[in-house]
C-alpha atoms as a PDB file:
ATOM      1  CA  UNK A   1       0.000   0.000   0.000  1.00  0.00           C
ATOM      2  CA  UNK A   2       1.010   3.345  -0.977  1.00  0.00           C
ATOM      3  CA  UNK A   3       2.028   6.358   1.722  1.00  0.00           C
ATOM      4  CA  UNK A   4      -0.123   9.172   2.026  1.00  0.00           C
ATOM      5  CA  UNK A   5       0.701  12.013   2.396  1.00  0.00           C
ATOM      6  CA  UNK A   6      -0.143  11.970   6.544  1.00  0.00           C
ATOM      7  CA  UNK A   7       2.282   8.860   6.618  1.00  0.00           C
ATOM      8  CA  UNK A   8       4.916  10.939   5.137  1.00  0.00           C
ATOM      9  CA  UNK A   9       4.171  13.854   7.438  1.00  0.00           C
ATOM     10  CA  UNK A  10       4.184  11.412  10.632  1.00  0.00           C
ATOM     11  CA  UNK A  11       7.686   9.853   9.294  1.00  0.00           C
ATOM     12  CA  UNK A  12       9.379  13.427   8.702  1.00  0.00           C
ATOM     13  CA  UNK A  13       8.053  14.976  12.285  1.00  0.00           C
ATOM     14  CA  UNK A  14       8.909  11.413  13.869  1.00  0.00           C
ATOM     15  CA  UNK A  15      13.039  12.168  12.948  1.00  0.00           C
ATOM     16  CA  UNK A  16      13.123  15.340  15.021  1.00  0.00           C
ATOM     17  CA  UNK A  17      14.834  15.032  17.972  1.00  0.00           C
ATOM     18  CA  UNK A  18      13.277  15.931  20.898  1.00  0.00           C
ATOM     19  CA  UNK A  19      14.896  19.608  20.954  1.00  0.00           C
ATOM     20  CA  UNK A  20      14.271  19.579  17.441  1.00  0.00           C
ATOM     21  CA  UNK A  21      10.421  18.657  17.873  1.00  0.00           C
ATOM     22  CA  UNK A  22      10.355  21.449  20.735  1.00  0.00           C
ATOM     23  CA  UNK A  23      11.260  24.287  17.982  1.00  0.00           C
ATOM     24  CA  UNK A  24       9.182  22.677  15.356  1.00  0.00           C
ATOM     25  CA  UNK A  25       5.581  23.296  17.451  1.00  0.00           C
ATOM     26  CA  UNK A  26       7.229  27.048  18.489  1.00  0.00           C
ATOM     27  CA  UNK A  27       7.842  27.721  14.691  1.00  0.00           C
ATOM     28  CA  UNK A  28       4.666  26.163  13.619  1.00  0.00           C
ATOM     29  CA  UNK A  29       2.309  28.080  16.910  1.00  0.00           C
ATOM     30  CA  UNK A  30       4.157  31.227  14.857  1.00  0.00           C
ATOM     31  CA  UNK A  31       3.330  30.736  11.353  1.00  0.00           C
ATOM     32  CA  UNK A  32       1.032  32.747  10.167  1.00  0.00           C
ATOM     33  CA  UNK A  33      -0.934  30.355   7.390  1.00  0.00           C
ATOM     34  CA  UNK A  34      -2.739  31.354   4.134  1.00  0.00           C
ATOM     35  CA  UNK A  35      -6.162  32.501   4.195  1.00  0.00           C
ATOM     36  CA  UNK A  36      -9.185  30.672   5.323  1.00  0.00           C
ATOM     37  CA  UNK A  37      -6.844  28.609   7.915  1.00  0.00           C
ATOM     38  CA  UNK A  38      -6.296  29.213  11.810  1.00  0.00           C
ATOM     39  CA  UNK A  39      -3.203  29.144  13.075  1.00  0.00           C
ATOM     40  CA  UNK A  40      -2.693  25.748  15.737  1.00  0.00           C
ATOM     41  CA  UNK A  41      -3.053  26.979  19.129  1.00  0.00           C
ATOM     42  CA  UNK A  42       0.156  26.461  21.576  1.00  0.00           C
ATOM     43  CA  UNK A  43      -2.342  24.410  24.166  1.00  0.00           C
ATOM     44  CA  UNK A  44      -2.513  21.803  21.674  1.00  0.00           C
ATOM     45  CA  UNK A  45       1.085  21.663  20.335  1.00  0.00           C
ATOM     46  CA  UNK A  46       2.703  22.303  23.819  1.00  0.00           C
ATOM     47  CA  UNK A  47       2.634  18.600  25.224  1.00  0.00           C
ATOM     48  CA  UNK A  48       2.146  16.733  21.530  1.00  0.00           C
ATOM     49  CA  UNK A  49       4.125  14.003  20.244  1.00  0.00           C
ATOM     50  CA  UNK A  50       4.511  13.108  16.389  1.00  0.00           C
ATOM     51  CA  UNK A  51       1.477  11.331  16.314  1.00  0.00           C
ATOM     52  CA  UNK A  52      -0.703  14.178  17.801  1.00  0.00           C
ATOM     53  CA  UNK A  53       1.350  16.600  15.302  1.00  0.00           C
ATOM     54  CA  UNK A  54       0.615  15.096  12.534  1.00  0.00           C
ATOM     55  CA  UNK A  55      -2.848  14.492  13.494  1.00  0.00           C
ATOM     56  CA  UNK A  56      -3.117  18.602  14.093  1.00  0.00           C
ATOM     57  CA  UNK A  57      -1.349  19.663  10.773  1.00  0.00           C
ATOM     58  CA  UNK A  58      -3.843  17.521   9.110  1.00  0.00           C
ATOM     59  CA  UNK A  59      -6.926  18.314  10.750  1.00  0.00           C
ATOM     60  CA  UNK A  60      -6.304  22.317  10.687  1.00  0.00           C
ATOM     61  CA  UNK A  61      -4.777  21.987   7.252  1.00  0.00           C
ATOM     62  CA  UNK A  62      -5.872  19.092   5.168  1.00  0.00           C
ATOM     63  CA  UNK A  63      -3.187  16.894   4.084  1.00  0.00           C
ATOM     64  CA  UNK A  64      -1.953  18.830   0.841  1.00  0.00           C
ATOM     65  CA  UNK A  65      -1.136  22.248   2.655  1.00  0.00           C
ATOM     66  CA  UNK A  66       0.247  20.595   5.874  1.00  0.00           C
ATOM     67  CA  UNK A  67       2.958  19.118   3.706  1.00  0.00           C
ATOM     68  CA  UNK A  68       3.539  22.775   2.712  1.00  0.00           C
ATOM     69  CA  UNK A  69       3.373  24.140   6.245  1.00  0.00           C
ATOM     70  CA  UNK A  70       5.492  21.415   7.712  1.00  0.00           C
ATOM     71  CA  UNK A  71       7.838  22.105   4.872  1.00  0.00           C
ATOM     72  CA  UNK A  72       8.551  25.677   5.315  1.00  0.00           C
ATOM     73  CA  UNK A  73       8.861  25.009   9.189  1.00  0.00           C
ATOM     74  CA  UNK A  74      11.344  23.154   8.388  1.00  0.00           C
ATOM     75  CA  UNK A  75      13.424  25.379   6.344  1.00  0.00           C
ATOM     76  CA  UNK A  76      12.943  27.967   8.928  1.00  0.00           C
ATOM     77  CA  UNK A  77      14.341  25.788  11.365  1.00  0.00           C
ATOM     78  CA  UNK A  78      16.996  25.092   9.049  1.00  0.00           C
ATOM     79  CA  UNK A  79      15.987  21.101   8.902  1.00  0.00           C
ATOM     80  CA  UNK A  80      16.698  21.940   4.721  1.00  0.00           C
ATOM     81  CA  UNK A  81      17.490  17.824   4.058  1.00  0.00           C
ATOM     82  CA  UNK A  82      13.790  17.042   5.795  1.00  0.00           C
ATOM     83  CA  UNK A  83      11.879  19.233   3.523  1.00  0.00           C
ATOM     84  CA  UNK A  84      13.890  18.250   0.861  1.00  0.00           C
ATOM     85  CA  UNK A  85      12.607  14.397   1.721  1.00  0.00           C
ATOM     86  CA  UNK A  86       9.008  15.412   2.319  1.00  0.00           C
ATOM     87  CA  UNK A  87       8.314  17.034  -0.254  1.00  0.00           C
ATOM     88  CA  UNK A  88       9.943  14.698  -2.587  1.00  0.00           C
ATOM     89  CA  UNK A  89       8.039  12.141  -1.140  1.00  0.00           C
ATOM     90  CA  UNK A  90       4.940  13.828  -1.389  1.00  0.00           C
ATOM     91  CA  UNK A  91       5.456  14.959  -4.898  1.00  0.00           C
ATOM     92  CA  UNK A  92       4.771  18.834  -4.016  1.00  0.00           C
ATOM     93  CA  UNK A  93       5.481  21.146  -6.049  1.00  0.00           C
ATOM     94  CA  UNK A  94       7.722  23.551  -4.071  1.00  0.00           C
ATOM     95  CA  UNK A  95      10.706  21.433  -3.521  1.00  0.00           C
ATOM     96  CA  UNK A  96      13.479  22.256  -0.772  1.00  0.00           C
ATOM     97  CA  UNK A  97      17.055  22.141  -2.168  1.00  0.00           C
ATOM     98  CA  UNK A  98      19.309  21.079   0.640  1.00  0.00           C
ATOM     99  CA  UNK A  99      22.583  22.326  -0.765  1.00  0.00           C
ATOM    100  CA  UNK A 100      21.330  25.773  -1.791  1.00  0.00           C
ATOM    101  CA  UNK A 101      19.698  26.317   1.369  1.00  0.00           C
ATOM    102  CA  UNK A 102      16.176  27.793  -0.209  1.00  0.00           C
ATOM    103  CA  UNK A 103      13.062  27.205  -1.197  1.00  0.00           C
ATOM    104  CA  UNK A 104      12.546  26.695  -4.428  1.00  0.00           C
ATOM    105  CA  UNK A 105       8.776  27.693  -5.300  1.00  0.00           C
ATOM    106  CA  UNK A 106       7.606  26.449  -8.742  1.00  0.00           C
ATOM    107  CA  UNK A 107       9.706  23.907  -9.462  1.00  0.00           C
ATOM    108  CA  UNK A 108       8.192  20.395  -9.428  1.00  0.00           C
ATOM    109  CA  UNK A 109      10.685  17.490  -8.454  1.00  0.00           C
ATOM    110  CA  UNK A 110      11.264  16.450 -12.043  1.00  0.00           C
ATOM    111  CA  UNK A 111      12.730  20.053 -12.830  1.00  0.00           C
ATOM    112  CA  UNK A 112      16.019  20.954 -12.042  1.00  0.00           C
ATOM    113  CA  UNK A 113      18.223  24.025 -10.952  1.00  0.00           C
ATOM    114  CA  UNK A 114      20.619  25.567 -13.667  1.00  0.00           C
ATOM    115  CA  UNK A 115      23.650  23.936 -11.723  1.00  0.00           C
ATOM    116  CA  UNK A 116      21.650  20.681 -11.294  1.00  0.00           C
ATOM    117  CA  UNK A 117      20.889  20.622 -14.912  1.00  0.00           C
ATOM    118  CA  UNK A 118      24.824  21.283 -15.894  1.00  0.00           C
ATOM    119  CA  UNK A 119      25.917  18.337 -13.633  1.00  0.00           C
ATOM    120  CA  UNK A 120      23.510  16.333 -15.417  1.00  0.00           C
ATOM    121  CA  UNK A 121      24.098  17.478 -18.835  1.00  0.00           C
ATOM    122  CA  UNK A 122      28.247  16.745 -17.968  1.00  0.00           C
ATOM    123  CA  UNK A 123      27.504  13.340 -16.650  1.00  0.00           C
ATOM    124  CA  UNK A 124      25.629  12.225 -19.974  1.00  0.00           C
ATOM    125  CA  UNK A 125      28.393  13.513 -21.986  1.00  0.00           C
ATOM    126  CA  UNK A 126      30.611  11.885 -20.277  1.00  0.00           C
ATOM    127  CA  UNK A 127      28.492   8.666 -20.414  1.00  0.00           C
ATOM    128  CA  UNK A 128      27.568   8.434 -24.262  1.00  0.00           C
ATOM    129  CA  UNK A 129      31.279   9.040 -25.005  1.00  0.00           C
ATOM    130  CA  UNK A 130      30.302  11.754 -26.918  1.00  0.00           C
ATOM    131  CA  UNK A 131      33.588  13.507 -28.559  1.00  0.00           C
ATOM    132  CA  UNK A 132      34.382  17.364 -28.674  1.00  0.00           C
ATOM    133  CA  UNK A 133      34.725  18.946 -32.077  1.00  0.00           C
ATOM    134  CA  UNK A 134      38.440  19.263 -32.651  1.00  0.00           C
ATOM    135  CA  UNK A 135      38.570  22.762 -33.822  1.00  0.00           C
ATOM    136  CA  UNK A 136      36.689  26.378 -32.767  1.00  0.00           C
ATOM    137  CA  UNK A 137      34.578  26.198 -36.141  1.00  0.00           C
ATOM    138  CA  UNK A 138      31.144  26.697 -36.073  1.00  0.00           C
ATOM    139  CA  UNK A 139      28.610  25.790 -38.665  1.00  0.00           C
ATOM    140  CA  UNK A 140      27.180  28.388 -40.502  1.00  0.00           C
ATOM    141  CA  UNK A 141      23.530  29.954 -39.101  1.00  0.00           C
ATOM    142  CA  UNK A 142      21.082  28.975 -41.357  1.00  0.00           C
ATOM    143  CA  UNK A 143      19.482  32.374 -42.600  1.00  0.00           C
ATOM    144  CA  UNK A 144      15.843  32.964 -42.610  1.00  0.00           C
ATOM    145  CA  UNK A 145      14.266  34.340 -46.022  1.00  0.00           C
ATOM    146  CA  UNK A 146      13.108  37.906 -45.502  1.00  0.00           C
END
């Protein structure tokens, strides 16, 4: 059987630490979420565990946005690699970069960064044994009747 999204939620809150888990309810009392959501009160994140969490981000934010939310608490707390994970896991659109540090709104998990895309691009060169023209010549531009 497939994760949901909630499994993946419960998994990525379940690998804080306990100090960790402490600034993760602080951050997420402090977000301040989109429209037409309420913010989860501190009474109910002060004594949770990962279970009661997850439970919370799902039931104040549906399943979709709490991966978002629990995302960008993340990066704020700097947990870049766990974002990274969830929302690769989850297939969300906004997907965490944990080398560049950022957010990177927009760009689904099958795009890639400019650097990301070089690296690539170098790795299947190298791969298909593809050779380098021997001299500086370039062909000709085809011109376009006026």
């Amino acid at each position: 059987m497939a994760k949901t999204p909630r499994d993946h939620l419960f998994d990525t809150v379940s690998e804080l630490g306990k100090s960790d888990l402490k600034t993760f309810k602080d951050k997420l009392n402090n977000s301040q979420p989109k429209p037409g959501y309420n913010r989860i009160k501190w009474s109910q994140l002060e004594k949770a565990d990962a279970v009661d969490i997850t439970r919370l981000l799902v039931s104040y934010y549906e399943e979709d946005y709490a991966v978002e939310v629990a995302g960008k608490v993340l990066e704020d707390m700097d947990e870049k690699k766990l974002a990274h994970n969830l929302f690769q896991a989850t297939g969300k659109a906004g997907v965490a970069d944990p080398t560049l540090g950022k957010h990177k709104p927009g760009l689904s998990s099958d795009e890639d960064s400019d650097s990301d895309l070089l690296r690539r691009l170098q790795a299947l060169k190298d791969d298909s044994n593809v050779t380098e023209p021997q001299n500086d010549v370039m062909a000709p531009a085809l011109e376009t009747p006026q």
